[in-house]
N, C-alpha and C. Protein backbone atom coordinates (compact mmCIF):
# COMPACT_ATOMS: atom_id res chain seq x y z
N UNK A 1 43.30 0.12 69.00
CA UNK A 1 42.71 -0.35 67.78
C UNK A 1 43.06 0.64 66.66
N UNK A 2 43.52 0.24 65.30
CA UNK A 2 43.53 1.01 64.45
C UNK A 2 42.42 1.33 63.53
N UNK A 3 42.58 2.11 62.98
CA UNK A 3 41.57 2.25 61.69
C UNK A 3 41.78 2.30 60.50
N UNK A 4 40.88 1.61 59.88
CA UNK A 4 41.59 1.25 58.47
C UNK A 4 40.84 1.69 57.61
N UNK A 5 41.45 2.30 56.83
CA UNK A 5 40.65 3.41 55.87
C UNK A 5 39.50 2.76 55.26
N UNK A 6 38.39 3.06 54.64
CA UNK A 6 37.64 2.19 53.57
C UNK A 6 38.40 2.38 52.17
N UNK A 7 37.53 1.38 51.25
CA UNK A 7 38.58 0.93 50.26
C UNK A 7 38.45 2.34 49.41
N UNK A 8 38.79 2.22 48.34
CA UNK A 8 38.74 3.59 47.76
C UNK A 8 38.15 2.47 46.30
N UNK A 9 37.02 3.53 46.03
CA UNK A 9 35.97 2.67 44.43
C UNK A 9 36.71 3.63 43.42
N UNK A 10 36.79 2.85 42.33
CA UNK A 10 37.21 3.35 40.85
C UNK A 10 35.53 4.01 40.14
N UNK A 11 34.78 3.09 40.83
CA UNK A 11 33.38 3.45 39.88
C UNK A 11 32.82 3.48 40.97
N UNK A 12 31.41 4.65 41.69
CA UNK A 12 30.92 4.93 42.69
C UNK A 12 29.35 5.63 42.14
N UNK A 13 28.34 5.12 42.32
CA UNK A 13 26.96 5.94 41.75
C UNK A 13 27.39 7.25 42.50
N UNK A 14 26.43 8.46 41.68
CA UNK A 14 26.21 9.36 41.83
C UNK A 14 25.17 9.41 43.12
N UNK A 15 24.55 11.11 43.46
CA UNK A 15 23.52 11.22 44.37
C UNK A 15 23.19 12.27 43.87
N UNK A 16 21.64 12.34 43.80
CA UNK A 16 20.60 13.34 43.54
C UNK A 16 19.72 13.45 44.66
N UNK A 17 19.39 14.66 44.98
CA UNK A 17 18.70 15.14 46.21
C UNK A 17 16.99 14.92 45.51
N UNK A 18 15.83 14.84 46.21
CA UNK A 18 15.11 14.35 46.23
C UNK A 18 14.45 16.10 45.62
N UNK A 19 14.63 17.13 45.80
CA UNK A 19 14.38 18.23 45.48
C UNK A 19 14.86 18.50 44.25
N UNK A 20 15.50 17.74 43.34
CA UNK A 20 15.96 17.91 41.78
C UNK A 20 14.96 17.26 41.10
N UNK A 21 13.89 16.57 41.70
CA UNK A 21 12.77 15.41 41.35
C UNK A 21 11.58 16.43 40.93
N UNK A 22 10.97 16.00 40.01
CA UNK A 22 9.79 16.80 39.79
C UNK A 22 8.57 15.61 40.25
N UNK A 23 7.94 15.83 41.36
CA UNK A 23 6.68 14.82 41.36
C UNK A 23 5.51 14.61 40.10
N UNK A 24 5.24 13.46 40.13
CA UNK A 24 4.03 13.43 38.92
C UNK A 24 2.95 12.36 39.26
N UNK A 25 1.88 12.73 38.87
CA UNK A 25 0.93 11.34 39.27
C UNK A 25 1.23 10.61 38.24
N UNK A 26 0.13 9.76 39.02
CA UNK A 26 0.61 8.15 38.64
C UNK A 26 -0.47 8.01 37.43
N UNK A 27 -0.24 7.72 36.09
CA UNK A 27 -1.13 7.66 35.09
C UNK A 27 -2.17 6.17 35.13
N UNK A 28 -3.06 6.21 34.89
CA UNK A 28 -3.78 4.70 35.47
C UNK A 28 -4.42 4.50 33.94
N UNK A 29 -4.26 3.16 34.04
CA UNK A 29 -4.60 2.24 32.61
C UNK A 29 -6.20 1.88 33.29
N UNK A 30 -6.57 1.31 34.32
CA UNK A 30 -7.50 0.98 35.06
C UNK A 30 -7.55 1.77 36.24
N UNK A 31 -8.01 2.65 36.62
CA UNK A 31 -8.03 3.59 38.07
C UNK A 31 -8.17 3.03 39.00
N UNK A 32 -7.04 2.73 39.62
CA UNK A 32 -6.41 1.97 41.15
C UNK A 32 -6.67 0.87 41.66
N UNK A 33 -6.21 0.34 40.27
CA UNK A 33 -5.88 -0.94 39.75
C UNK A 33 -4.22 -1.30 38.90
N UNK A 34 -4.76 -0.68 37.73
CA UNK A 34 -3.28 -1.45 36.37
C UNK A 34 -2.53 0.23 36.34
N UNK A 35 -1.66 1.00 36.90
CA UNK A 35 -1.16 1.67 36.63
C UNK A 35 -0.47 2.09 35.28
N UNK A 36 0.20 2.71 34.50
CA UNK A 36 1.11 2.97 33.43
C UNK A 36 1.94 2.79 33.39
N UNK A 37 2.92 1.87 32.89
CA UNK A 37 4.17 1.93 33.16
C UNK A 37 4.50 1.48 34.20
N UNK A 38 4.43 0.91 35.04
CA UNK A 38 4.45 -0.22 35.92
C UNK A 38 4.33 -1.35 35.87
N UNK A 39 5.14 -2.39 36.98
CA UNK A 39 5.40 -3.56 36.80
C UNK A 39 4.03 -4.23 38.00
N UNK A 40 2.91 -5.31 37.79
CA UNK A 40 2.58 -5.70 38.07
C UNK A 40 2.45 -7.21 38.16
N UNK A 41 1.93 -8.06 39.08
CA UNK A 41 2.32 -9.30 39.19
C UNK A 41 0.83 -9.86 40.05
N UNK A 42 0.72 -11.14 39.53
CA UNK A 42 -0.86 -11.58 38.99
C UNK A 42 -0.51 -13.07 40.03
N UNK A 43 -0.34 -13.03 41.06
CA UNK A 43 -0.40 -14.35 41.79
C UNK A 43 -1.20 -15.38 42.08
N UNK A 44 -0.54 -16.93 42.38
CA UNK A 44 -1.65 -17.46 43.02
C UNK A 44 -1.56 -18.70 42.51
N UNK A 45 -1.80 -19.88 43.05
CA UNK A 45 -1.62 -21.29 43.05
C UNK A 45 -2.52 -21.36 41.55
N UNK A 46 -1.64 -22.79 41.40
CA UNK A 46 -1.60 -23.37 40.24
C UNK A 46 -3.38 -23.30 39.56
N UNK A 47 -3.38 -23.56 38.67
CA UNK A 47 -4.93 -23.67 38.06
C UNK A 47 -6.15 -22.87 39.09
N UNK A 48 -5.83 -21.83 39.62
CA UNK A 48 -6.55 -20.32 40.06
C UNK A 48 -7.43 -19.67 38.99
N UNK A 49 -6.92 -19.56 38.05
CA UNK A 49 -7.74 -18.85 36.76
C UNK A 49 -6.83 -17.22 36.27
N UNK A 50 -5.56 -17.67 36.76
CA UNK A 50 -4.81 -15.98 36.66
C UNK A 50 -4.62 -15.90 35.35
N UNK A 51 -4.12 -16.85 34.24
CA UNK A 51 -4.15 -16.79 32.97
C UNK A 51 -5.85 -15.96 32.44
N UNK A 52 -6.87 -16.92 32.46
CA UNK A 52 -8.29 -16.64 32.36
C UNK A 52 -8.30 -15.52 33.08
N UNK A 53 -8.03 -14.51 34.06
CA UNK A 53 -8.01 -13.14 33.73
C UNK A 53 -8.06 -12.47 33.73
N UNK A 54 -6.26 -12.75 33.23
CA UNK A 54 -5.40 -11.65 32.56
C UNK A 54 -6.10 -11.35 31.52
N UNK A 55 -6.33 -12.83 30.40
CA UNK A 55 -6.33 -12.68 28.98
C UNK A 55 -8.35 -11.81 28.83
N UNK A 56 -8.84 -12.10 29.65
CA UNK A 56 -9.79 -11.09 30.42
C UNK A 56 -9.88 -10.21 30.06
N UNK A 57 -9.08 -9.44 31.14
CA UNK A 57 -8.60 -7.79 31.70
C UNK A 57 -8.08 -7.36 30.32
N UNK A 58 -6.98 -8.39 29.58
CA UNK A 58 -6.74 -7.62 28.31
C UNK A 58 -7.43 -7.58 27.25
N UNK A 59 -8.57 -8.50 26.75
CA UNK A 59 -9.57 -8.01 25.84
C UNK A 59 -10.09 -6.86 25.60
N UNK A 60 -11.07 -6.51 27.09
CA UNK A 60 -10.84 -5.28 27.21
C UNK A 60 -10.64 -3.93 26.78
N UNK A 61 -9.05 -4.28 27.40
CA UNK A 61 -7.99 -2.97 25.74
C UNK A 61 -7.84 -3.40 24.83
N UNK A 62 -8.17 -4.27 24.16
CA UNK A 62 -8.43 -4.37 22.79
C UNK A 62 -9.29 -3.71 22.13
N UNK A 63 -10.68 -3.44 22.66
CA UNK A 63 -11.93 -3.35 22.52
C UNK A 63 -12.35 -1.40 22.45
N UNK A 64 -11.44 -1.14 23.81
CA UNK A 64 -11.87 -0.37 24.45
C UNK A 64 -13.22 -0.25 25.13
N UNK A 65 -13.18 -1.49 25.78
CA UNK A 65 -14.25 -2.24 26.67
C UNK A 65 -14.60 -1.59 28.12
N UNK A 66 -15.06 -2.78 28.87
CA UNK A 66 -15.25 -2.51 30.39
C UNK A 66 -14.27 -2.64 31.39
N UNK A 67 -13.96 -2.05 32.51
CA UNK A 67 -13.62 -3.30 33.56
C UNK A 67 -14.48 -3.60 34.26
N UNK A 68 -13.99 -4.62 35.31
CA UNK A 68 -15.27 -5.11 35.99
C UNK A 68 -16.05 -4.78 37.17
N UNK A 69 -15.50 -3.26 37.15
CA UNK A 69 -16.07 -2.00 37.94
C UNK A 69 -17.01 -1.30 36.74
N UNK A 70 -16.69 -1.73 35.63
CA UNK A 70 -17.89 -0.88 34.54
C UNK A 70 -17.11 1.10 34.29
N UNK A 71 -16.13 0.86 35.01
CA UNK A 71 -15.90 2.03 34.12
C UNK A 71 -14.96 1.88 32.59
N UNK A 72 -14.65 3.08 32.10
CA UNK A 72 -14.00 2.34 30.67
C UNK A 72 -12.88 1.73 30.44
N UNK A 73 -12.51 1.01 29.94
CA UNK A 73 -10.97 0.24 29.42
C UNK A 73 -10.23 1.40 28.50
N UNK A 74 -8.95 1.82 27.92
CA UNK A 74 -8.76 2.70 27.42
C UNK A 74 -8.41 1.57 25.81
N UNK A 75 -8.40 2.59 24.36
CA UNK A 75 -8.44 0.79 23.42
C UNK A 75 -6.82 1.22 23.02
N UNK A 76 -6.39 0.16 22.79
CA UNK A 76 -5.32 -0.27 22.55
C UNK A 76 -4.66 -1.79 22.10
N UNK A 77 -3.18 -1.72 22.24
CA UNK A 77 -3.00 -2.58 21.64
C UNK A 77 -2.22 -3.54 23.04
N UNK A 78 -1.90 -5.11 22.65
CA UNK A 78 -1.75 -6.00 24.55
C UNK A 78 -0.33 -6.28 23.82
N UNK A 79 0.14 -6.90 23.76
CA UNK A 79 1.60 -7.64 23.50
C UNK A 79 1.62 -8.84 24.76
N UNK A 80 1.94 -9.93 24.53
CA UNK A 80 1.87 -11.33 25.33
C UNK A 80 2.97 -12.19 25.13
N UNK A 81 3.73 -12.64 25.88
CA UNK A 81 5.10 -14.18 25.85
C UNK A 81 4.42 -14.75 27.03
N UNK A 82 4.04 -16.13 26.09
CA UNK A 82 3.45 -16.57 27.70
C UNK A 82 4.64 -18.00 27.07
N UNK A 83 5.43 -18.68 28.18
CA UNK A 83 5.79 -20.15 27.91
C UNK A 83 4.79 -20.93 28.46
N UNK A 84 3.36 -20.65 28.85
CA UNK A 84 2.81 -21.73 29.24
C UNK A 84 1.45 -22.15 28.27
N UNK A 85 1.32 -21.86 27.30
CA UNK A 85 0.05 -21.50 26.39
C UNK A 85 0.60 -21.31 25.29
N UNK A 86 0.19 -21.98 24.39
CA UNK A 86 -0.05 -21.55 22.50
C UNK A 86 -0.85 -20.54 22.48
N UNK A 87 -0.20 -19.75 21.39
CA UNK A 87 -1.49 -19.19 20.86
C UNK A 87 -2.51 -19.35 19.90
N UNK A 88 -2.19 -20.15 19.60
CA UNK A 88 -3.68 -20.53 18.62
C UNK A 88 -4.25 -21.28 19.33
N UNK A 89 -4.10 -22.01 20.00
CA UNK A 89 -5.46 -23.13 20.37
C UNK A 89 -5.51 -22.75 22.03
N UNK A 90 -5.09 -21.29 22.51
CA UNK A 90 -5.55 -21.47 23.93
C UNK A 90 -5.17 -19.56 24.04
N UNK A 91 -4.42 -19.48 23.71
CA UNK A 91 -4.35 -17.44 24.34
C UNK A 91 -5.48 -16.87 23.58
N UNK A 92 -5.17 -17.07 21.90
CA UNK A 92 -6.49 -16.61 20.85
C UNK A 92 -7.64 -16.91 20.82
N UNK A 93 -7.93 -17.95 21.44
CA UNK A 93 -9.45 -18.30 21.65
C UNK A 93 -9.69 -17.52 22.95
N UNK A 94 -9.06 -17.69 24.36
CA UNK A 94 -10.04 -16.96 24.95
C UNK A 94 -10.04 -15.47 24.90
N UNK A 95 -9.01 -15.06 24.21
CA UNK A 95 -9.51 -13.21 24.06
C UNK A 95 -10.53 -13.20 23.41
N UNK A 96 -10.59 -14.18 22.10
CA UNK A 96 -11.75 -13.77 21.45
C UNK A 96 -12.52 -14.27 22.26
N UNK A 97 -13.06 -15.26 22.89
CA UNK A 97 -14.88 -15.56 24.18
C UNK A 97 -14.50 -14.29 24.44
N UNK A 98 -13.84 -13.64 25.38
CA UNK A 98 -13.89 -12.58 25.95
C UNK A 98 -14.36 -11.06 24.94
N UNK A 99 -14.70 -11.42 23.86
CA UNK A 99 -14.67 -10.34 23.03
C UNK A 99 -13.64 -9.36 22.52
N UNK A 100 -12.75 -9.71 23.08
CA UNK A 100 -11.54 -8.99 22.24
C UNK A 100 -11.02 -8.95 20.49
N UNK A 101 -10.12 -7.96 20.50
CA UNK A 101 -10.03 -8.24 18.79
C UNK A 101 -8.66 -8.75 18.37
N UNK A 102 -8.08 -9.46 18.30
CA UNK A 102 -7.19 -10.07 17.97
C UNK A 102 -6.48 -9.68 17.01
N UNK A 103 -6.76 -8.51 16.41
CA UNK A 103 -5.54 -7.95 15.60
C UNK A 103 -4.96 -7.18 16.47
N UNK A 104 -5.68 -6.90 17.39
CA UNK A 104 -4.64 -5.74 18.35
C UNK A 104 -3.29 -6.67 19.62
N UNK A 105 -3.44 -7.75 19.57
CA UNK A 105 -2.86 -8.76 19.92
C UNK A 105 -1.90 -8.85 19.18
N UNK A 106 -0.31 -9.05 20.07
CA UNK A 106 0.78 -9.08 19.44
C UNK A 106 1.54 -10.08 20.21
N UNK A 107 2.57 -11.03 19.44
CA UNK A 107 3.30 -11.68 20.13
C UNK A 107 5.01 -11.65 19.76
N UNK A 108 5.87 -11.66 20.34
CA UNK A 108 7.03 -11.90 20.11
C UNK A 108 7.61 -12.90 19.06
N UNK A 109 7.97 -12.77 18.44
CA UNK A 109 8.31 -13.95 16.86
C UNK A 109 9.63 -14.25 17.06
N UNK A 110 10.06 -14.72 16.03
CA UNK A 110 12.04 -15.40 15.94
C UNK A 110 12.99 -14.15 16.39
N UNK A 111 13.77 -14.28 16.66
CA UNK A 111 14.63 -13.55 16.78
C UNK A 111 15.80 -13.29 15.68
N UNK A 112 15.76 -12.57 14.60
CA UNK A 112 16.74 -12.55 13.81
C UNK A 112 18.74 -12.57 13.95
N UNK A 113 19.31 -13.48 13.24
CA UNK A 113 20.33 -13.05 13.55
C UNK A 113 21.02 -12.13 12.22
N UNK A 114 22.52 -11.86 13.01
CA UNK A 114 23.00 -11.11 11.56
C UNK A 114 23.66 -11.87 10.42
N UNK A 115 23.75 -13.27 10.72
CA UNK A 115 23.95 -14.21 9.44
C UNK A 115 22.57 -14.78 8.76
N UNK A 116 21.62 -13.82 8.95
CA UNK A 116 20.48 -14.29 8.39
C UNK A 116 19.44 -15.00 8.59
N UNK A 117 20.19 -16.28 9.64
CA UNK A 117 19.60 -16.97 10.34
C UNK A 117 18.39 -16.46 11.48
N UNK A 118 18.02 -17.46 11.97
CA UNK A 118 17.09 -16.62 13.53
C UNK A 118 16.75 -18.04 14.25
N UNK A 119 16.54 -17.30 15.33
CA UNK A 119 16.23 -18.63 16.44
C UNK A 119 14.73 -18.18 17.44
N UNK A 120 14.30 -19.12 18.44
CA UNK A 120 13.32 -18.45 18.81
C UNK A 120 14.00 -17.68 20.12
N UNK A 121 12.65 -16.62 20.03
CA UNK A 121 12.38 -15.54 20.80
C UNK A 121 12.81 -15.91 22.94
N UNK A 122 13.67 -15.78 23.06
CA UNK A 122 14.33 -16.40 24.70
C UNK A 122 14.05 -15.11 25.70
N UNK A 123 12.96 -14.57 26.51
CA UNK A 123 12.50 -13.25 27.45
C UNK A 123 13.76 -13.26 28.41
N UNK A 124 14.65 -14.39 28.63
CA UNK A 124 16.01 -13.93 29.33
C UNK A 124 17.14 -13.39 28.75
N UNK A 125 16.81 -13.78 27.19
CA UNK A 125 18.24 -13.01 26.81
C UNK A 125 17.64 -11.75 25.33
N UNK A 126 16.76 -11.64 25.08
CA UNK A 126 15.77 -11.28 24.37
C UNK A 126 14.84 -9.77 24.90
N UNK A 127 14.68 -9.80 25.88
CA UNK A 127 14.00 -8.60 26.63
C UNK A 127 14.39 -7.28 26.13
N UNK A 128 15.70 -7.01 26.14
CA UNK A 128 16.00 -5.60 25.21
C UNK A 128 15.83 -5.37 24.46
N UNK A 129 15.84 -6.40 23.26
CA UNK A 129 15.38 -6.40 21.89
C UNK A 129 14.23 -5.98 21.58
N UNK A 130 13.39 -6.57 22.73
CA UNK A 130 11.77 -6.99 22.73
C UNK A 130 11.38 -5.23 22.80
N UNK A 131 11.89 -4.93 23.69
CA UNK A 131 11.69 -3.30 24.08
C UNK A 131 11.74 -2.70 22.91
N UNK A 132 12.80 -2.60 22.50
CA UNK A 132 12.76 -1.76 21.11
C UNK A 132 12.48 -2.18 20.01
N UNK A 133 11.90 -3.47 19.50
CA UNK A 133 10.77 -3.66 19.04
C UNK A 133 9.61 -3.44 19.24
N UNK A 134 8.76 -3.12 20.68
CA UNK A 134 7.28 -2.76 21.35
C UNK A 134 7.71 -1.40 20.62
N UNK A 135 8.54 -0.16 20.47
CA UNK A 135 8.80 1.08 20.49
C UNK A 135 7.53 1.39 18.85
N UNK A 136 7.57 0.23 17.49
CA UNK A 136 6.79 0.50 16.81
C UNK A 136 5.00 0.28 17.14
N UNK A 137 5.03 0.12 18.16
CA UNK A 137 3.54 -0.43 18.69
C UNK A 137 2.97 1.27 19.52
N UNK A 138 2.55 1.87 18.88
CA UNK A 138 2.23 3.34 18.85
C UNK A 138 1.21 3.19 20.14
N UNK A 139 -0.04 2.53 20.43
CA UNK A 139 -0.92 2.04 21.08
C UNK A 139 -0.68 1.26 22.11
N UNK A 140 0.21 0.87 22.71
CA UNK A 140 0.52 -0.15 23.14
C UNK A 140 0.49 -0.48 24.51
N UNK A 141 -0.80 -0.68 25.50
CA UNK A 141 -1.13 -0.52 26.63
C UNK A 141 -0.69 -1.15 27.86
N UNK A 142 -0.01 -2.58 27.30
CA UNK A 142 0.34 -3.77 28.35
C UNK A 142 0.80 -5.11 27.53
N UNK A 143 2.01 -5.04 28.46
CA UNK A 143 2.77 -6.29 27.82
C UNK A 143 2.62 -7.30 29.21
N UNK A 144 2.12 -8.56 28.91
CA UNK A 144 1.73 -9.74 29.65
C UNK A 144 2.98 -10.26 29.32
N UNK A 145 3.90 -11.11 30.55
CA UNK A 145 4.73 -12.26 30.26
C UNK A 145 4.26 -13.09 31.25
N UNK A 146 4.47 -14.31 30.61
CA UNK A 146 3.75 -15.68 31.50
C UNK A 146 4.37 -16.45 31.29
N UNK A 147 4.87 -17.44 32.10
CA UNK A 147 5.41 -17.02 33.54
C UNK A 147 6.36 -15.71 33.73
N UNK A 148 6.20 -14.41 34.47
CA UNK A 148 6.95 -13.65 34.47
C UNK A 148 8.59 -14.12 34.88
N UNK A 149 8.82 -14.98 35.93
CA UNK A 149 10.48 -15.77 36.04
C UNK A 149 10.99 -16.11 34.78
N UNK A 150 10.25 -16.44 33.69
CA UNK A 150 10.71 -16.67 32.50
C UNK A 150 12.05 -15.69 32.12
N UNK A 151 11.88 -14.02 32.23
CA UNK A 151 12.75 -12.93 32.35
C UNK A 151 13.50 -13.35 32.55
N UNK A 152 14.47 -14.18 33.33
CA UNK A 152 15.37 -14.16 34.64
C UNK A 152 15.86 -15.36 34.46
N UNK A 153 17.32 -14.70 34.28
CA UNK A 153 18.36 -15.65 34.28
C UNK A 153 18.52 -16.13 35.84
N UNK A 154 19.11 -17.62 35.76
CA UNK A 154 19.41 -18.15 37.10
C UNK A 154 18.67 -18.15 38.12
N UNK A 155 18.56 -18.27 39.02
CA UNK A 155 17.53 -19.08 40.01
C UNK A 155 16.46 -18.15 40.29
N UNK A 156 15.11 -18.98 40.02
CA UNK A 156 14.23 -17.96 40.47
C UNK A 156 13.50 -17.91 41.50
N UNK A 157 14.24 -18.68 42.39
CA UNK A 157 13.95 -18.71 44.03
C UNK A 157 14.69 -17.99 44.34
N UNK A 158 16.11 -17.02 44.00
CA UNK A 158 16.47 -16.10 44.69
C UNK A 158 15.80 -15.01 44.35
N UNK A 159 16.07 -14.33 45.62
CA UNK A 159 14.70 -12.97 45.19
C UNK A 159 15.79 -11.48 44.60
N UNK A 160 17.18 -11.63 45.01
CA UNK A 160 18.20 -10.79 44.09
C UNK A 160 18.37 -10.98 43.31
N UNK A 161 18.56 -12.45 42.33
CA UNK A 161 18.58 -12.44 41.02
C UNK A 161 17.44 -11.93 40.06
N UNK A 162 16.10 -12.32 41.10
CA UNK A 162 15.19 -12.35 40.60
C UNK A 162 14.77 -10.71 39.98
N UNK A 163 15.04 -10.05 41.14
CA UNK A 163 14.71 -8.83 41.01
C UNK A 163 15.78 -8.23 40.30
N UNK A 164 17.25 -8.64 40.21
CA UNK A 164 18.01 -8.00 39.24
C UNK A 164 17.41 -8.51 37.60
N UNK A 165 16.83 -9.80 37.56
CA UNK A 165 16.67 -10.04 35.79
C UNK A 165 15.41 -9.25 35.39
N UNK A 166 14.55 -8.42 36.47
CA UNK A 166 13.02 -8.15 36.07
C UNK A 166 13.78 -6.44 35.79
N UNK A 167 14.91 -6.26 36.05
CA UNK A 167 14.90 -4.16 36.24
C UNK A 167 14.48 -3.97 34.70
N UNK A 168 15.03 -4.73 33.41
CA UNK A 168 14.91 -4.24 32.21
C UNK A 168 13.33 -3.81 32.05
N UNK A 169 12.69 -5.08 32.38
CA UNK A 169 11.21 -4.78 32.40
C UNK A 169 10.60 -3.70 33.08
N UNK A 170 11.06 -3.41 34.30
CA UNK A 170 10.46 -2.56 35.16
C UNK A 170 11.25 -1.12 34.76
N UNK A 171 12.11 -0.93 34.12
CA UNK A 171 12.76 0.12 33.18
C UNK A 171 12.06 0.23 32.24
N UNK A 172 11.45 -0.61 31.50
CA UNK A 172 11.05 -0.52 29.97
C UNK A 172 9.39 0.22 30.81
C-alpha cells in the first residue's frame, strides 16, 4: 500500500495553547440565568407564552426592576427584531402591562443605502450593520431577535448552516 501525502492548504487556522488564555468569570445580567454577552435561546411549542416572557424578563431592564427570584434587574436599555409581532399594537403594549419604559426600547429601522435610498431592515443580511449600530447604545443590556432563524441564511433545519448564520450574533 502506498501513502499519499495529505493535501498541502494555502490557508490553515492558527493554534493557541489553552495557557495563552486568561480565565474570567462569567458576568451575569440575571445570576444563573441571562449571562453577558451570550447567546441564549427561549424554546418551546407554538403559543407557550415565550414571546409574553421575554418581553417580561425585558421590562425589567428597562426599569431596573425585579426578576422573578426578586433579586435586582440591572436598568438598561433592550433592543428587539421580532418578524412575528408589530410594535405598536403588540411588543409596546406588553412591555408597558409589564411596567417597562419604552423609551429604553429600541428597534432596528430602514436600512440606508448609499444612493440615498433605503430598504427594510433584513437580520440575514443586516446583522453586521445592526452590531455597529447597537455600538451607540451605551446601556445596552439585551438584544431579543424573534424568531431567532430569522439570522440565517438558507435552511433552518440544518443545524451547520444554522449555527454558521448565528456566529455574527454569538460574536457580537
Amino acid at each position: 500500500e502506498q501513502l499519499i501525502p495529505p493535501p498541502l492548504f494555502i490557508e490553515r487556522p492558527g493554534l493557541i495553547a489553552g495557557s495563552k488564555f486568561k480565565m474570567e468569570p462569567i458576568t451575569w445580567i440575571w445570576p444563573g440565568w441571562l449571562a453577558a454577552g451570550k447567546l441564549h435561546i427561549l424554546g418551546g411549542q407554538k403559543g407557550a407564552g415565550k414571546s409574553t416572557l421575554a418581553f417580561s424578563l425585558l421590562a425589567q431592564l428597562t426599569i431596573g426592576g425585579r426578576w422573578p427570584d426578586n433579586t435586582p434587574a440591572p436598568l438598561g436599555d433592550i433592543l428587539i427584531w421580532s418578524g412575528e409581532y408589530d410594535i405598536a399594537d403588540t411588543i409596546l403594549p406588553r412591555i408597558s402591562a409589564a411596567s417597562g419604559d419604552v423609551s429604553r426600547v429600541w428597534f432596528p429601522d430602514r436600512v440606508s443605502r448609499v444612493d440615498g435610498t433605503s430598504r427594510p431592515f433584513d437580520p440575514a443580511v443586516d446583522i453586521v450593520g445592526l452590531i455597529d449600530a447597537c455600538r451607540s447604545l451605551q446601556s445596552l443590556k439585551i438584544i431579543l431577535i424573534d424568531p431567532i432563524v430569522s439570522v440565517t441564511m438558507g435552511d433552518s433545519h440544518n443545524n451547520a448552516e444554522t449555527r454558521r448564520g448565528l456566529q455574527p450574533v454569538v460574536d457580537f
